[in-house]
Protein backbone atom coordinates (compact mmCIF):
# COMPACT_ATOMS: atom_id res chain seq x y z
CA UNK A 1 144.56 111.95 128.11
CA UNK A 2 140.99 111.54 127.93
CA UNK A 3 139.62 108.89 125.12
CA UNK A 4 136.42 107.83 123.38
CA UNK A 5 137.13 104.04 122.40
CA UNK A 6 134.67 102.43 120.14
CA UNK A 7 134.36 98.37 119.27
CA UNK A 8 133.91 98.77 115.62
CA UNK A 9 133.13 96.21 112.84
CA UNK A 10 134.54 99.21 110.23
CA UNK A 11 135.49 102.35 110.89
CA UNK A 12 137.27 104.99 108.15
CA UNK A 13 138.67 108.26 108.01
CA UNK A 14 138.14 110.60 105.00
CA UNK A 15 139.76 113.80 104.36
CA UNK A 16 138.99 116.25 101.64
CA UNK A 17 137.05 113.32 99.97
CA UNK A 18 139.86 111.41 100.04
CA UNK A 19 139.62 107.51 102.62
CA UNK A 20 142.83 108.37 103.95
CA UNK A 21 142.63 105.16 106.27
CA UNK A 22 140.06 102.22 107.22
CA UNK A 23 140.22 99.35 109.70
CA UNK A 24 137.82 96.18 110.07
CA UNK A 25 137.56 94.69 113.20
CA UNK A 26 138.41 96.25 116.10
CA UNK A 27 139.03 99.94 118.20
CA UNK A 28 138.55 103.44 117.11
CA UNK A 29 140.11 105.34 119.30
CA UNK A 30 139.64 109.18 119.53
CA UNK A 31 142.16 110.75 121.90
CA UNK A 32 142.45 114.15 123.42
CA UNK A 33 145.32 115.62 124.98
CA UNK A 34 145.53 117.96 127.91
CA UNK A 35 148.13 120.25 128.97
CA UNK A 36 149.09 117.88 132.06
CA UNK A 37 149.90 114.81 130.10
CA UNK A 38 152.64 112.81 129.88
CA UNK A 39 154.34 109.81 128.67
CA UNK A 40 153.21 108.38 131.99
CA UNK A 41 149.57 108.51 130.95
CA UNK A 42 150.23 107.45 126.89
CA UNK A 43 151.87 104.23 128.71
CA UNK A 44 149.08 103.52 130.89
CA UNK A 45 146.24 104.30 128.56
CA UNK A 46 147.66 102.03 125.54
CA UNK A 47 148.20 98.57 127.44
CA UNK A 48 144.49 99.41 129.07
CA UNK A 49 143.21 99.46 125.65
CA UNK A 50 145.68 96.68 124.79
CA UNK A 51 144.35 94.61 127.57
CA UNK A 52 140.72 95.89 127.25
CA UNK A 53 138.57 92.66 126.77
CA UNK A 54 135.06 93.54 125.64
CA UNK A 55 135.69 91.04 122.07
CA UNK A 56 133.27 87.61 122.76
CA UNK A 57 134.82 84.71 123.69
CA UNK A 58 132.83 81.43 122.34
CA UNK A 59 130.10 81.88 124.84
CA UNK A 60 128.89 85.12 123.88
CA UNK A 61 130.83 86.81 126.93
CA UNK A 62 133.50 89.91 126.67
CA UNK A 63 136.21 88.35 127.23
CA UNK A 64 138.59 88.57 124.68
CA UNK A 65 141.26 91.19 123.98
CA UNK A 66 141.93 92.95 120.54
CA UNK A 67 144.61 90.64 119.96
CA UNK A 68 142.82 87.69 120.44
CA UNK A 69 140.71 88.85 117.86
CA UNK A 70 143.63 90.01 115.83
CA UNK A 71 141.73 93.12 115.73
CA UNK A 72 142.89 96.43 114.34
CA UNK A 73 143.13 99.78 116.51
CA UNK A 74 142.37 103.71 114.83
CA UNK A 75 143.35 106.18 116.60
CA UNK A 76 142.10 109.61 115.58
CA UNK A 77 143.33 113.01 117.32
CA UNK A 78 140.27 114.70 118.89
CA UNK A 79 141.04 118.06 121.48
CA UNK A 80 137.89 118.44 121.62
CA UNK A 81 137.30 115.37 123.85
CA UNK A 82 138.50 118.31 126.52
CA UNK A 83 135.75 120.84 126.50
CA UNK A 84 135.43 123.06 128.82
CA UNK A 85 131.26 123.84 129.39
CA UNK A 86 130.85 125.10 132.48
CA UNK A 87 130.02 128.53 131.26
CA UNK A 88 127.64 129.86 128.52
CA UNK A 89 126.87 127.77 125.69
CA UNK A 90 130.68 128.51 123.80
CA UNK A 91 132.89 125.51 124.95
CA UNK A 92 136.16 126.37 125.77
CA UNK A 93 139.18 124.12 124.60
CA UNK A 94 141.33 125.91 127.13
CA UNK A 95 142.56 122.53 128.67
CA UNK A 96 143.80 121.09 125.78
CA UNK A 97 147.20 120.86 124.82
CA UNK A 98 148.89 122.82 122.08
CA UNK A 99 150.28 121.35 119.02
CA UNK A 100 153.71 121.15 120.22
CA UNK A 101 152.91 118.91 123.46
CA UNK A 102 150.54 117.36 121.62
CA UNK A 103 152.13 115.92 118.51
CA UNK A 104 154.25 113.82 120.20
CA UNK A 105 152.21 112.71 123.23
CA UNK A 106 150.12 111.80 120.38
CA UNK A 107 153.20 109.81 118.23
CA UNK A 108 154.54 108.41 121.80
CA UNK A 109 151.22 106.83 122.24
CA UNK A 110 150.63 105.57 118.87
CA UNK A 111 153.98 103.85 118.63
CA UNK A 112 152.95 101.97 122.35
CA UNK A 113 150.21 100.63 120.79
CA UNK A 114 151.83 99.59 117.95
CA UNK A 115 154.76 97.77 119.86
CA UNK A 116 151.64 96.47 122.17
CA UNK A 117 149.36 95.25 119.49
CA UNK A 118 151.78 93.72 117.41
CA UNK A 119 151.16 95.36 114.12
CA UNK A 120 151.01 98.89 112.93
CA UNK A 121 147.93 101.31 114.15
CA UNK A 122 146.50 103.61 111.99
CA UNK A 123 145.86 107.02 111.95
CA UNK A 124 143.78 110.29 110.71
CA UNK A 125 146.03 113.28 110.79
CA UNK A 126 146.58 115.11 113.61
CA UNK A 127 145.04 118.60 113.38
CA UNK A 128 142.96 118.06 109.94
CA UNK A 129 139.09 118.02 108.96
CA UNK A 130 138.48 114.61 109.03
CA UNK A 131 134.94 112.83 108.59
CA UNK A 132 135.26 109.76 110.42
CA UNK A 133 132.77 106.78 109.52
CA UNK A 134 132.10 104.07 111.98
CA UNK A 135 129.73 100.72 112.48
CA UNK A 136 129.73 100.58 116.55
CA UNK A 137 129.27 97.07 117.26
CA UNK A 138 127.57 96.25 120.03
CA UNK A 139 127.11 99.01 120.97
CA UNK A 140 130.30 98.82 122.95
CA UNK A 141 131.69 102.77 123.92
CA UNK A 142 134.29 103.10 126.74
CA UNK A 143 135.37 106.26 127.92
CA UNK A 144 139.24 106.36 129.54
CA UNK A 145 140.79 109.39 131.33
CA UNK A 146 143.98 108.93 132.81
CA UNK A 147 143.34 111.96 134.82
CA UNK A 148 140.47 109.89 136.57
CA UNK A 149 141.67 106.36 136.39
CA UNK A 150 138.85 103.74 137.84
């Protein structure tokens, strides 16, 4: 699982014109899924970013979590976090899993951070056209891949 987690101050999701969901405070979260994931990595990747403490404390420092902050988490489906570019100009999306691992990989690691963060996380929808709208704040941009953990 590979991920693109943004601290946002607002962040929304709008499909066919329609804001299908919106968070203040907190994480978007765009996730890709390879073919070699597993529950194993949808565990370990959601108490990171449950534990992840880039919110400031009183002194200005990163060091509060996204429950300290009562934060919200998005989580948006991306495969195309798992391009393949080596060759030509034409990324391949070879590496990323199919709709049937992926859906509930996806579910699996939505309801861990969920149970994690204490209140519900919301979504875009898997597979759709979505135009997501975000205020980075900080800028603050981690990248996570549980295929490379440091």
């Amino acid at each position: 699982m590979r991920t693109v987690i943004q601290r946002v101050s607002t962040a929304s999701v709008t499909i066919h014109g329609d804001m299908t969901s919106a968070i203040g405070v907190g994480f978007l979260v765009l996730l890709g899924i390879e073919t070699m994931d597993t529950k194993e990595d949808a565990e370990w990747l959601s108490k990171k970013i449950a534990l992840l403490r880039v919110f400031a404390d009183d002194a200005g420092l990163m060091n509060r979590d996204i429950k300290e902050v009562d934060g919200d988490i998005m989580v948006v489906s991306q495969f195309t976090l798992h391009a393949a570019y080596k060759k030509g100009n034409r990324p391949s999306f070879i590496r990323a899993a199919r709709p049937e691992q992926a859906v509930p990989l996806y579910e699996y690691f939505i309801a861990r951070l969920t149970e994690l963060l204490g209140k519900p996380v919301v979504t875009g929808v898997f597979g759709a056209d979505m135009k997501v709208a975000l205020v980075n704040d900080g800028p603050v941009t981690i990248i996570m891949d549980t295929q490379n953990k440091e």
